[in-house]
N, C-alpha and C. Protein backbone atom coordinates (compact mmCIF):
# COMPACT_ATOMS: atom_id res chain seq x y z
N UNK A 1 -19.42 14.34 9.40
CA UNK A 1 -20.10 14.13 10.67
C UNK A 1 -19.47 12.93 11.38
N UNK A 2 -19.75 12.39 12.68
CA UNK A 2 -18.94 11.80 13.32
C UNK A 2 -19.61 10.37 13.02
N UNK A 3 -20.19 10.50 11.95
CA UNK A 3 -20.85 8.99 11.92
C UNK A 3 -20.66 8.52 10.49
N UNK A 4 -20.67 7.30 9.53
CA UNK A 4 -20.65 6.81 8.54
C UNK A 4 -21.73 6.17 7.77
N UNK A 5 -22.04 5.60 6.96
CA UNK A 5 -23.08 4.70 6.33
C UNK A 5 -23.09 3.67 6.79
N UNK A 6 -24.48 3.39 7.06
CA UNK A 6 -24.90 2.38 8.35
C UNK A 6 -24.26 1.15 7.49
N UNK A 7 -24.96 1.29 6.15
CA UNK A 7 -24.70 0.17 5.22
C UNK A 7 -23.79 -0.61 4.90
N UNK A 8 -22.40 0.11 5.39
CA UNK A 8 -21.01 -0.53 5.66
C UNK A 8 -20.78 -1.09 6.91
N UNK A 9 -21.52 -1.22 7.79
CA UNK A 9 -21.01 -1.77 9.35
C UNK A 9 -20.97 -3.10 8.98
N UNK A 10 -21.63 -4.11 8.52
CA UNK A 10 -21.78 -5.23 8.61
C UNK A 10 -20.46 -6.05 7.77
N UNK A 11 -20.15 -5.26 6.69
CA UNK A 11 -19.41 -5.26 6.02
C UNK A 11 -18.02 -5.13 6.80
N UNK A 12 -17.68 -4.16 7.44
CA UNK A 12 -16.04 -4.27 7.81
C UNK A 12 -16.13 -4.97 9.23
N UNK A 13 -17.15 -5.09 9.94
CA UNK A 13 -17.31 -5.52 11.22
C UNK A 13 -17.00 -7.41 10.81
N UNK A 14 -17.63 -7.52 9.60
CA UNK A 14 -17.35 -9.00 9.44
C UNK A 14 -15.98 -9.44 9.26
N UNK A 15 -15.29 -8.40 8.12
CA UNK A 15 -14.04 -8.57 7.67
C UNK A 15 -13.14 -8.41 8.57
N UNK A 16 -13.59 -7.70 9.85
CA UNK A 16 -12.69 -7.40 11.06
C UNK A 16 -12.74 -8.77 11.94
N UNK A 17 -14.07 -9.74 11.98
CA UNK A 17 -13.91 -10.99 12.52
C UNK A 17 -13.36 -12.14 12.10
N UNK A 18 -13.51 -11.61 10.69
CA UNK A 18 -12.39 -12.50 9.69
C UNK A 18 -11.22 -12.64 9.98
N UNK A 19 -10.72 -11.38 10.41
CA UNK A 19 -9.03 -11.21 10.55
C UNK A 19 -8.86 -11.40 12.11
N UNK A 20 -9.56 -11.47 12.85
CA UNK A 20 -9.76 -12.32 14.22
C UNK A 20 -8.48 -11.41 14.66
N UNK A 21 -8.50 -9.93 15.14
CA UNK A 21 -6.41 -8.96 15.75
C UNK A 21 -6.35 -9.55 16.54
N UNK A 22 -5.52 -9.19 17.29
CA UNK A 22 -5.32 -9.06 18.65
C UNK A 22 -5.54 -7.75 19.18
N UNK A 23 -5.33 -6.82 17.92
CA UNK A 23 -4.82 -5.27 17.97
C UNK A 23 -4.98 -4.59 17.17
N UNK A 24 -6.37 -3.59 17.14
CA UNK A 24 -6.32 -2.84 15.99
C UNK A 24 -6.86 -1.46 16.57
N UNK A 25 -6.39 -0.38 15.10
CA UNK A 25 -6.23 1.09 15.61
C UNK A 25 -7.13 1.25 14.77
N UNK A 26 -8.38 2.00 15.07
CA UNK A 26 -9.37 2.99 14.47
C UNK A 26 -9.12 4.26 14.31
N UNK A 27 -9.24 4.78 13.28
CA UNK A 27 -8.22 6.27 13.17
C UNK A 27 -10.02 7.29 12.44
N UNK A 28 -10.13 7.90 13.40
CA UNK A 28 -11.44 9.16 13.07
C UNK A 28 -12.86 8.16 13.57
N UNK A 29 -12.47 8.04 15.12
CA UNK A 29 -13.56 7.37 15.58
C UNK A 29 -14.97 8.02 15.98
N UNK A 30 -14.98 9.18 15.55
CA UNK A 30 -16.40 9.81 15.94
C UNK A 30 -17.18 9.48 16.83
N UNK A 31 -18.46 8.87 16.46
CA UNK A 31 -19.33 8.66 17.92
C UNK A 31 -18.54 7.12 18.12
N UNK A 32 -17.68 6.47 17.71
CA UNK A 32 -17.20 5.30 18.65
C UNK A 32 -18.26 3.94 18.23
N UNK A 33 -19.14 3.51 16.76
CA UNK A 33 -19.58 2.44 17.06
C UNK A 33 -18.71 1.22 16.69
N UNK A 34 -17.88 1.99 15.66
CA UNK A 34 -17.12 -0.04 15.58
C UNK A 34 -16.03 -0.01 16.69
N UNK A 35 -15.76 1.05 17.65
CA UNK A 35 -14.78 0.25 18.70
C UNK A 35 -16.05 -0.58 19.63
N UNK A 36 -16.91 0.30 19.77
CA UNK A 36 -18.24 -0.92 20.52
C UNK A 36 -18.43 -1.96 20.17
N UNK A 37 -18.86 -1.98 18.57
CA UNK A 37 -18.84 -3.23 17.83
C UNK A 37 -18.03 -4.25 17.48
N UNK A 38 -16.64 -3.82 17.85
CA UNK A 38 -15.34 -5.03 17.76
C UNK A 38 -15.69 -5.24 19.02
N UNK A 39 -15.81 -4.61 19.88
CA UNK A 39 -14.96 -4.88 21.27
C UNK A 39 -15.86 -6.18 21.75
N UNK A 40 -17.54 -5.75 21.14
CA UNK A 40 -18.48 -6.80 21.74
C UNK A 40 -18.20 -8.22 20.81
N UNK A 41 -17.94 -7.90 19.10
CA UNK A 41 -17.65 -9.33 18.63
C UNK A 41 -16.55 -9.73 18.52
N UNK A 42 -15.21 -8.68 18.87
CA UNK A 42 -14.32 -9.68 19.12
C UNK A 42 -13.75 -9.85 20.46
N UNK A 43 -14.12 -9.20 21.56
CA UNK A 43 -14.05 -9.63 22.94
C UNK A 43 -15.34 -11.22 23.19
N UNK A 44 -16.14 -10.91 22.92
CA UNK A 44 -17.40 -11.90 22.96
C UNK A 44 -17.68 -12.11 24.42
N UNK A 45 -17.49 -13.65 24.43
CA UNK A 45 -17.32 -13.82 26.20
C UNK A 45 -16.58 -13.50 26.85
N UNK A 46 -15.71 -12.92 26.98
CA UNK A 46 -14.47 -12.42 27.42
C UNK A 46 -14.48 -11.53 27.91
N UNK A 47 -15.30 -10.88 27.91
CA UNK A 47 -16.55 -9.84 28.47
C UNK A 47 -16.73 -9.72 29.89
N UNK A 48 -17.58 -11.07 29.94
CA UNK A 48 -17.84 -11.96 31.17
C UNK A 48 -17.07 -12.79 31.70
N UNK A 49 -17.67 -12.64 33.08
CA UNK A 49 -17.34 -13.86 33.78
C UNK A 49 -18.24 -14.57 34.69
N UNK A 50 -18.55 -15.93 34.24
CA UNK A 50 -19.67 -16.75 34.43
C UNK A 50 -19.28 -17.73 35.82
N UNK A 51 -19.99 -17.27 36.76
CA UNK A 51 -19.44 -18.83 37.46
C UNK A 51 -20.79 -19.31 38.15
N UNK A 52 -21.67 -20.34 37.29
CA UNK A 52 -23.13 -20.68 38.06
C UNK A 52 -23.77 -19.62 37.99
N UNK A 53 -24.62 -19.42 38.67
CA UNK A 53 -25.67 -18.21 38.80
C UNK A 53 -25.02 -16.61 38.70
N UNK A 54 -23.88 -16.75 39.06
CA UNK A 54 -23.54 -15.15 39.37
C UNK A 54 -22.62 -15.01 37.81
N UNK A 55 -22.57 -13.77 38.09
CA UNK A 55 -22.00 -13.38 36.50
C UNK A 55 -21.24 -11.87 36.91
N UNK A 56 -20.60 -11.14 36.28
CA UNK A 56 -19.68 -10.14 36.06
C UNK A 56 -19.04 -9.58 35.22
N UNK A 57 -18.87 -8.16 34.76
CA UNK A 57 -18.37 -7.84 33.74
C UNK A 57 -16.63 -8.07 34.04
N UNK A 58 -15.84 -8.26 33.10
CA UNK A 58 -14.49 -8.32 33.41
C UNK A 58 -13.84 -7.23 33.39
N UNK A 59 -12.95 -6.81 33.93
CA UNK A 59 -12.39 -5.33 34.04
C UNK A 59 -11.37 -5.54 32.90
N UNK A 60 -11.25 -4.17 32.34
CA UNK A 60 -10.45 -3.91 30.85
C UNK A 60 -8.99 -4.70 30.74
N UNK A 61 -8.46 -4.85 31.63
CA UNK A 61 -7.39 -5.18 32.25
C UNK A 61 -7.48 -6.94 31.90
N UNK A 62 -8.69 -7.66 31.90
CA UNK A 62 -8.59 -9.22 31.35
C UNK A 62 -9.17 -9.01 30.13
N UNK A 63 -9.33 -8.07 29.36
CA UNK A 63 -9.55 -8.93 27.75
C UNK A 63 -8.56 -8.53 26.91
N UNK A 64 -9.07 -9.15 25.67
CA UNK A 64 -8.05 -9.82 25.09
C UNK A 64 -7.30 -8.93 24.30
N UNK A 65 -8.16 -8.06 23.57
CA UNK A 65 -7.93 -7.26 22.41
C UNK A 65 -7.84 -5.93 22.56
N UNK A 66 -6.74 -5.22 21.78
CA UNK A 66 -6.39 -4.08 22.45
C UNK A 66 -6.86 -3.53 21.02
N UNK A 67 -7.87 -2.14 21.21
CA UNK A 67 -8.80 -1.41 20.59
C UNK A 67 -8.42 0.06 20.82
N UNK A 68 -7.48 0.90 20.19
CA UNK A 68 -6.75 1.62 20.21
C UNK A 68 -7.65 3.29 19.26
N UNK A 69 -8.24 4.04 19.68
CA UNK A 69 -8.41 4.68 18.73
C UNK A 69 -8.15 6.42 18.85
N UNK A 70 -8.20 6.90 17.64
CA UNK A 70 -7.94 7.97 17.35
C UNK A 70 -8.81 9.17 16.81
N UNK A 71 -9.18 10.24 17.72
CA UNK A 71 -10.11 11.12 17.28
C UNK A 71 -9.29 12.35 17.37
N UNK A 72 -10.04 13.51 16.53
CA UNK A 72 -9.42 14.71 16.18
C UNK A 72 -10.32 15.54 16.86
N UNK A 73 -11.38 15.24 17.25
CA UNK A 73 -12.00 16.41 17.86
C UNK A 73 -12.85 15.75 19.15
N UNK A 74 -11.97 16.32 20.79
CA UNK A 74 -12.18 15.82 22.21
C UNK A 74 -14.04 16.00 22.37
N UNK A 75 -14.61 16.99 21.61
CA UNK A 75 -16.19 16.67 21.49
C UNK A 75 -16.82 15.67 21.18
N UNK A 76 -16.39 14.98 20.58
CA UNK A 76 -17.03 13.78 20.73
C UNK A 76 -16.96 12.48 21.56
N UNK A 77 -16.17 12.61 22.02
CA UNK A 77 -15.56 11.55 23.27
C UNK A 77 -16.94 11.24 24.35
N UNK A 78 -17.55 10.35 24.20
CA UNK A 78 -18.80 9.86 25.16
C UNK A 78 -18.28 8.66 25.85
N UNK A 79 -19.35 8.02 26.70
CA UNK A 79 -18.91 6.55 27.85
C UNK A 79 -18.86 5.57 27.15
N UNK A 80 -19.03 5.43 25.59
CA UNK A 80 -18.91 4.78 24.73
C UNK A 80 -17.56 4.48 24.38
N UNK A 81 -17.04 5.65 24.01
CA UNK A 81 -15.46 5.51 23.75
C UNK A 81 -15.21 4.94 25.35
N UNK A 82 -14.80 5.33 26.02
CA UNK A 82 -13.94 4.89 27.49
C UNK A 82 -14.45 3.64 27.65
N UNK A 83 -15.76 3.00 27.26
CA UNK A 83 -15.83 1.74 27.48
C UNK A 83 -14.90 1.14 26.32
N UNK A 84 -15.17 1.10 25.49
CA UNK A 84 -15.00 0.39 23.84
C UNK A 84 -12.84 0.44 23.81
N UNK A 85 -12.85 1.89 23.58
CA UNK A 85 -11.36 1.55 23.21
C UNK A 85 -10.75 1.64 24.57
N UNK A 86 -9.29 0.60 24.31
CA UNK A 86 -8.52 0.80 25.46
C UNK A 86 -7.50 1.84 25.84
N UNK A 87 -7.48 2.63 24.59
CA UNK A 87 -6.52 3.45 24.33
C UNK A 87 -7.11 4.86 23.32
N UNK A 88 -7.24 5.84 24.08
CA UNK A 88 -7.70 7.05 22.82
C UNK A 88 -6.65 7.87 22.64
N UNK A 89 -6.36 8.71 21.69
CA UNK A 89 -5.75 9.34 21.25
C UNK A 89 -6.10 10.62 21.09
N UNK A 90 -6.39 11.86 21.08
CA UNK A 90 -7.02 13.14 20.69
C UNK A 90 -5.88 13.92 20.02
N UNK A 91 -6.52 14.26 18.46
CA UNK A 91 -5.67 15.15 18.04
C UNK A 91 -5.61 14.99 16.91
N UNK A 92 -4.70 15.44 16.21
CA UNK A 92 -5.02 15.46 14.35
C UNK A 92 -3.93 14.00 14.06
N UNK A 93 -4.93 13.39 13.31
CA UNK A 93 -4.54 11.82 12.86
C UNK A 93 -3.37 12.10 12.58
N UNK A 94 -2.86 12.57 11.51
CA UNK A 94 -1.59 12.18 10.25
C UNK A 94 -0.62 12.42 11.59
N UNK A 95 -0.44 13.61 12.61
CA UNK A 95 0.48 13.64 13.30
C UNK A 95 0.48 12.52 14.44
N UNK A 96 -0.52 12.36 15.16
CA UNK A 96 -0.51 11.28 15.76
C UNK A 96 -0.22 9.95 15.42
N UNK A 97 -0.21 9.26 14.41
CA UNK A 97 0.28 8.36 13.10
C UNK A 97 1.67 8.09 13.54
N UNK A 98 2.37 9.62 13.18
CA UNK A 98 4.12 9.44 13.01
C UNK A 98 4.81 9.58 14.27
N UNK A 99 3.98 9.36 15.54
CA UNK A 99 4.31 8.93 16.75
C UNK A 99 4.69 7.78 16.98
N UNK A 100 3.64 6.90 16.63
CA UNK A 100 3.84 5.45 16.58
C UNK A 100 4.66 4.59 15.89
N UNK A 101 5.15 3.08 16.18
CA UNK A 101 6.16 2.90 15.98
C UNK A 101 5.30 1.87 14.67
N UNK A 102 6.46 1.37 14.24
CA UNK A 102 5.78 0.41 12.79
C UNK A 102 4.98 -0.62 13.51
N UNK A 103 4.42 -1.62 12.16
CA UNK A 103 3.83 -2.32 12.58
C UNK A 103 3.35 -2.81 14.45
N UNK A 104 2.57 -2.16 15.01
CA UNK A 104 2.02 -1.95 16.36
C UNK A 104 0.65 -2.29 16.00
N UNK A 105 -0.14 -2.39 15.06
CA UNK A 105 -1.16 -2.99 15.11
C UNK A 105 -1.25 -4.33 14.00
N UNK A 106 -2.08 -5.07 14.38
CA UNK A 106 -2.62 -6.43 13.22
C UNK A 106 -3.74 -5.57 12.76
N UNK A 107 -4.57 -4.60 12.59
CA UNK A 107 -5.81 -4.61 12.01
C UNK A 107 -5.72 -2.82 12.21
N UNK A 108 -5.48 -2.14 11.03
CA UNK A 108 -5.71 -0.56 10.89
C UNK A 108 -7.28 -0.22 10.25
N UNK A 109 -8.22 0.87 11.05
CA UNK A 109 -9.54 1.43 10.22
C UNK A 109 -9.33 2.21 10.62
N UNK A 110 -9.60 3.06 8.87
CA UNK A 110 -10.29 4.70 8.90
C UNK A 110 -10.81 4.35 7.80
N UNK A 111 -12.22 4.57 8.58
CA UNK A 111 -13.72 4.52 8.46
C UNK A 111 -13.56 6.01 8.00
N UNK A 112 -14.52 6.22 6.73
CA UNK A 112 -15.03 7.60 6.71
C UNK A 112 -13.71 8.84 6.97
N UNK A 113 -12.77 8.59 7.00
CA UNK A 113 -11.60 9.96 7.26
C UNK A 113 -11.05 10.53 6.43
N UNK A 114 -10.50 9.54 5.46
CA UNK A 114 -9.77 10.06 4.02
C UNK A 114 -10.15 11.34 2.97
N UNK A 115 -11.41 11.44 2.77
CA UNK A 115 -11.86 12.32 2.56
C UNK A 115 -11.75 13.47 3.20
N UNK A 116 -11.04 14.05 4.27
CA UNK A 116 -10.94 15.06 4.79
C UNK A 116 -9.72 15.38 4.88
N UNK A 117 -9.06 14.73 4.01
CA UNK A 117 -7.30 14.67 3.47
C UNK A 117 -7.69 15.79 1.90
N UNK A 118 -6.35 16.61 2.06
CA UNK A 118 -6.10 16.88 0.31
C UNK A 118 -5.74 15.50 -0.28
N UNK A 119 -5.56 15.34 -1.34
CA UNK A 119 -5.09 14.38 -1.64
C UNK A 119 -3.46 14.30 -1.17
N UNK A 120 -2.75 14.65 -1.53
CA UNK A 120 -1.52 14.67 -1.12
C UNK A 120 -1.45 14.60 0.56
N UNK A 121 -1.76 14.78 1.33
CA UNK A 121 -2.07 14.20 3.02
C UNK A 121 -2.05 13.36 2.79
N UNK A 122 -3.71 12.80 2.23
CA UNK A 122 -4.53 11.29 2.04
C UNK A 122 -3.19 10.49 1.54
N UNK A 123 -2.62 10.43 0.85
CA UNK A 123 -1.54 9.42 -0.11
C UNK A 123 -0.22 9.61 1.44
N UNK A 124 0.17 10.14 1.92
CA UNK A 124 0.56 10.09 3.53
C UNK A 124 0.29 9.51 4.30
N UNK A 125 -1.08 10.00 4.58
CA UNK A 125 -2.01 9.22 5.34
C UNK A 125 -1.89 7.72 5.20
N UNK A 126 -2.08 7.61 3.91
CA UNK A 126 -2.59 6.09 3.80
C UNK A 126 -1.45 4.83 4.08
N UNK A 127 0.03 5.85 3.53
CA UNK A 127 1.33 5.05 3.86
C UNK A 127 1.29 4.89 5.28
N UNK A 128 1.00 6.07 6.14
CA UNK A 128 1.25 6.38 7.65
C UNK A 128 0.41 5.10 8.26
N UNK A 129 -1.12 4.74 8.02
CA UNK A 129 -1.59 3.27 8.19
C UNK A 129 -1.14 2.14 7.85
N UNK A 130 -0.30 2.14 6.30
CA UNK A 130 0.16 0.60 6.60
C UNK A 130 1.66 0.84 7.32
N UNK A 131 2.29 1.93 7.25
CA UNK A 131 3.57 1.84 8.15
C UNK A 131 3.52 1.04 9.79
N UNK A 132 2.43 1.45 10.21
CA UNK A 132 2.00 1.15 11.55
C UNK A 132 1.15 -0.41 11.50
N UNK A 133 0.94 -0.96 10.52
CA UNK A 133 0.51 -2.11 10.60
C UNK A 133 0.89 -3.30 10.22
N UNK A 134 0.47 -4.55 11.10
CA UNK A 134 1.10 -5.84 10.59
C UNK A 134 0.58 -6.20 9.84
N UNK A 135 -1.05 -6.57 8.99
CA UNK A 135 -1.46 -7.21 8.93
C UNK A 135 -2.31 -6.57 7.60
N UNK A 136 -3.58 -5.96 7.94
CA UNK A 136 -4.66 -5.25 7.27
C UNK A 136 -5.32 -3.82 7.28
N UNK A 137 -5.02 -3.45 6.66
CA UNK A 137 -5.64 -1.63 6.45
C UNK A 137 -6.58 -1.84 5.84
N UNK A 138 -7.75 -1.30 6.62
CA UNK A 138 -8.96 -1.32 5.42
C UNK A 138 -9.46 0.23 6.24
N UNK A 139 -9.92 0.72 4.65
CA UNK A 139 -10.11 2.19 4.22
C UNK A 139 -11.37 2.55 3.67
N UNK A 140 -12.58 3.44 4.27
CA UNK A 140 -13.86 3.04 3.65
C UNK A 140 -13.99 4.79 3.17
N UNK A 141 -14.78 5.01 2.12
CA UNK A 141 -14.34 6.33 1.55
C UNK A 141 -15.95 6.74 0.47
N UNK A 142 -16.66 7.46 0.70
CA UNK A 142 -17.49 7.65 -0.22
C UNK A 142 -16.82 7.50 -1.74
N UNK A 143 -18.27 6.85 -2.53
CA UNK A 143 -17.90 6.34 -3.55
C UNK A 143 -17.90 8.27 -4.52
N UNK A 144 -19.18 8.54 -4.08
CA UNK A 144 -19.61 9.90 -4.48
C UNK A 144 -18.91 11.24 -4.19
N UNK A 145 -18.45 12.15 -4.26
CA UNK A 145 -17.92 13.07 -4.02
C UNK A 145 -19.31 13.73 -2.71
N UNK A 146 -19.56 13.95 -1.79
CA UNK A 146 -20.32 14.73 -1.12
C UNK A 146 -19.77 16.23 -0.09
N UNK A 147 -19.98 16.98 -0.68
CA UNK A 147 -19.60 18.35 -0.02
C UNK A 147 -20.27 18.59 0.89
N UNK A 148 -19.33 19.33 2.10
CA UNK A 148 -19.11 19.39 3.25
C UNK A 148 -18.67 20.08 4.30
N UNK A 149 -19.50 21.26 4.82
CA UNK A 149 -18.39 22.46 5.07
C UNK A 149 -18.97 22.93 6.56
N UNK A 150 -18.03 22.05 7.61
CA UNK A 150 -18.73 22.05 9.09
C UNK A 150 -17.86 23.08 10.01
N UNK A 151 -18.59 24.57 9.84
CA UNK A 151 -17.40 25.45 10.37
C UNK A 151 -17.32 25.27 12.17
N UNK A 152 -18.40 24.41 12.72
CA UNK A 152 -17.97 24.39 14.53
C UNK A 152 -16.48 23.21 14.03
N UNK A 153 -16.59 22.55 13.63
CA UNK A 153 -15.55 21.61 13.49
C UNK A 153 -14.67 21.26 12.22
N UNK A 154 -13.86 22.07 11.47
CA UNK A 154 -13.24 21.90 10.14
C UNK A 154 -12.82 20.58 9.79
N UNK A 155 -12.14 19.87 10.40
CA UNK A 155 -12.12 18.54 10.65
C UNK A 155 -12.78 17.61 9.55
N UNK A 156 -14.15 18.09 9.80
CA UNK A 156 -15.12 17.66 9.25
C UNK A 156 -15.42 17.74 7.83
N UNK A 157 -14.90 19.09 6.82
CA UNK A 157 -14.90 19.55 5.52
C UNK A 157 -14.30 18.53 4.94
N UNK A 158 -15.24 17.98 4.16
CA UNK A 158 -14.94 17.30 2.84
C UNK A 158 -13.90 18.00 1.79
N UNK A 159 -12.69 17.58 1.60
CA UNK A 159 -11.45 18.15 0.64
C UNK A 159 -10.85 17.16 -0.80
N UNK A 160 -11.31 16.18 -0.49
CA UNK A 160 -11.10 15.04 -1.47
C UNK A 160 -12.08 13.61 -1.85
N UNK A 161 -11.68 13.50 -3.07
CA UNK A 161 -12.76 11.88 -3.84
C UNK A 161 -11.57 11.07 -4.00
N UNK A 162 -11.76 9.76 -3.56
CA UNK A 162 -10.89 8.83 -4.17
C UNK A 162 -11.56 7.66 -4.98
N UNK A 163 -10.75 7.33 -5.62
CA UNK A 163 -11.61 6.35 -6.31
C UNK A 163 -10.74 4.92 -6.81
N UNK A 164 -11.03 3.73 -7.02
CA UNK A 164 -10.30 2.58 -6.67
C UNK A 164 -8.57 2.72 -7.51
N UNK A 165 -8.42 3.41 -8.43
CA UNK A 165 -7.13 3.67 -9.01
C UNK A 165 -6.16 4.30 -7.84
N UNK A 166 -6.96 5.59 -7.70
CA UNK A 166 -6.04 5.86 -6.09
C UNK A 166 -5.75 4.98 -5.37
N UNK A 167 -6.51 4.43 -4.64
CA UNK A 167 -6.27 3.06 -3.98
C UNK A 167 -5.09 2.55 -4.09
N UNK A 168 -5.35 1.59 -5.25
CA UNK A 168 -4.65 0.83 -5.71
C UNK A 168 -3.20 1.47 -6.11
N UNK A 169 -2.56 2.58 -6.93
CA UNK A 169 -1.14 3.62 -6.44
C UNK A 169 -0.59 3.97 -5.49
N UNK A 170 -1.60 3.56 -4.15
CA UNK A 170 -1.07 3.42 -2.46
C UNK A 170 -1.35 1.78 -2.33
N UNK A 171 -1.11 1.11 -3.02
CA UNK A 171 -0.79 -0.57 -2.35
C UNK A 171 -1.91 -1.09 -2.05
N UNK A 172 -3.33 -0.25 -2.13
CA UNK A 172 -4.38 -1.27 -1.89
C UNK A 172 -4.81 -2.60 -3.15
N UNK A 173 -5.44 -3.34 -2.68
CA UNK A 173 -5.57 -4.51 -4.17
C UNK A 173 -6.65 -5.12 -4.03
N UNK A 174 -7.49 -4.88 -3.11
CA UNK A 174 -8.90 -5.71 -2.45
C UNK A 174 -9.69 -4.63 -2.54
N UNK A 175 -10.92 -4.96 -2.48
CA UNK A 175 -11.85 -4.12 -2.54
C UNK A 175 -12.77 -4.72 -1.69
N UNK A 176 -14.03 -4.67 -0.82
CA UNK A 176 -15.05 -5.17 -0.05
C UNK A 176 -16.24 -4.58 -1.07
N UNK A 177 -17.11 -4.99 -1.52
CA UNK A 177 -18.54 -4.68 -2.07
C UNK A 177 -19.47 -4.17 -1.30
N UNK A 178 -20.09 -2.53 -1.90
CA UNK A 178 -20.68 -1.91 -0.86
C UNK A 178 -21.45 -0.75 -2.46
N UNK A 179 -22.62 -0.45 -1.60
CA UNK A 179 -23.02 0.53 -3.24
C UNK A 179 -22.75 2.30 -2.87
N UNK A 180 -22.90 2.11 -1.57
CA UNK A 180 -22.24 3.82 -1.18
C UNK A 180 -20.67 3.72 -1.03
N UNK A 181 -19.98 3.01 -0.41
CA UNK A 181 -18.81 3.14 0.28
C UNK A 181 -17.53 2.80 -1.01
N UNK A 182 -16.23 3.08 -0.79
CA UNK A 182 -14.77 2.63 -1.25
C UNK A 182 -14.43 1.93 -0.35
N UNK A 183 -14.50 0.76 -0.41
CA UNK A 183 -14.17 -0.01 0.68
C UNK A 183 -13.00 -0.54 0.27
N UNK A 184 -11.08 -0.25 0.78
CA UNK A 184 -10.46 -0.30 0.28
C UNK A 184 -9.41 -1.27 1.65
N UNK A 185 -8.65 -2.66 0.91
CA UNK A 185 -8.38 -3.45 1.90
C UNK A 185 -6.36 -3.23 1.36
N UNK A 186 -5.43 -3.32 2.03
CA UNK A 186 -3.83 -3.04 1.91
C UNK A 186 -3.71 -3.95 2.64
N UNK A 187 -3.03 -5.60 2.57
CA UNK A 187 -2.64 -6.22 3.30
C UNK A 187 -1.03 -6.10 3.10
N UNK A 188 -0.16 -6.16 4.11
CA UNK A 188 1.22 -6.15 4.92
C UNK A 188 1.51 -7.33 4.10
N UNK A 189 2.60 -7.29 3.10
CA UNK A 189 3.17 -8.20 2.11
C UNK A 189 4.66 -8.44 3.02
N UNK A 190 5.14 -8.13 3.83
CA UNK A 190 5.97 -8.36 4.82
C UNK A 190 7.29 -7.98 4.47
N UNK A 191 7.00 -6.55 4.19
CA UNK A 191 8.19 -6.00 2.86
C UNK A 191 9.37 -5.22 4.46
């Protein structure tokens, strides 16, 4: 479904203020809340523009952080996305991925996507995110196997479990603490 476990927002939304981008790509943005949710904590004031009494939103064009994301299915695209990211993408991730050039972002998420990889994609996939990144890939992935079979949108069918060994055989080495989620972190060793 186009949404994730609430229970992880706080969790990568923090680790995403931690790493303070300039530039990060969300890859299987569904209904669009962590491009909302970066954009508001890491745009912040930047947002606005304050002068005395009067106030204004700033047009996309003055902030700071470029919020790039990627969905596979144009149904879900709401005023959420067009506010939030500066950049959408429509279309099937892994190919849209090998468009882009290397490291182009400081901060890669796919939230909830991996699982809709065979494994052999997913282990693609996961290179295809840190290929494209400077900095941090973080990868959130049911801990549980949950089946999944959404015939308006295939997209959606659950095809794979990963579990922290996988991970870690694609370069991840961090983990974030979560009791539903794989919360899986690949930082850019500057190879």
């Amino acid at each position: 479904m186009p949404f994730s476990y609430s229970n992880q927002i706080s969790t990568i939304v923090g680790f995403a203020e931690q790493q303070n981008p300039e530039s990060i790509l969300d890859i299987g943005i569904g209904m669009g809340q962590y491009g909302f949710l970066l954009r508001t904590n890491l745009e912040n004031v930047n947002l606005f523009e304050i002068d005395g009494s009067n106030a204004r939103q700033r047009s996309k064009e003055q902030w700071k952080v470029r919020i790039d994301g990627i969905e596979g299915y144009a149904g879900y695209i709401t005023a959420v996305h067009e506010y939030a990211y500066t950049n959408l993408f429509i279309g099937e991730a892994l190919e849209l991925l090998l468009t882009l050039e290397d490291k182009m972002y400081d901060l890669v998420l796919a939230i909830d996507i991996l699982e809709h990889f065979d494994k052999e994609q997913g282990v693609v996939f996961l290179r295809e995110c840190q290929r494209v990144c400077k900095d941090s890939v973080l990868v959130s992935t049911p801990k549980e196997f949950v089946a999944q079979e959404v015939p308006a949108n295939p997209l959606e069918n659950h095809r794979s479990h990963w579990v922290e060994e996988d991970f870690k055989f694609c370069g991840f080495d961090y983990f974030l603490p979560n009791p539903l989620s794989l919360i899986a972190i690949a930082k850019n060793k500057g190879e």
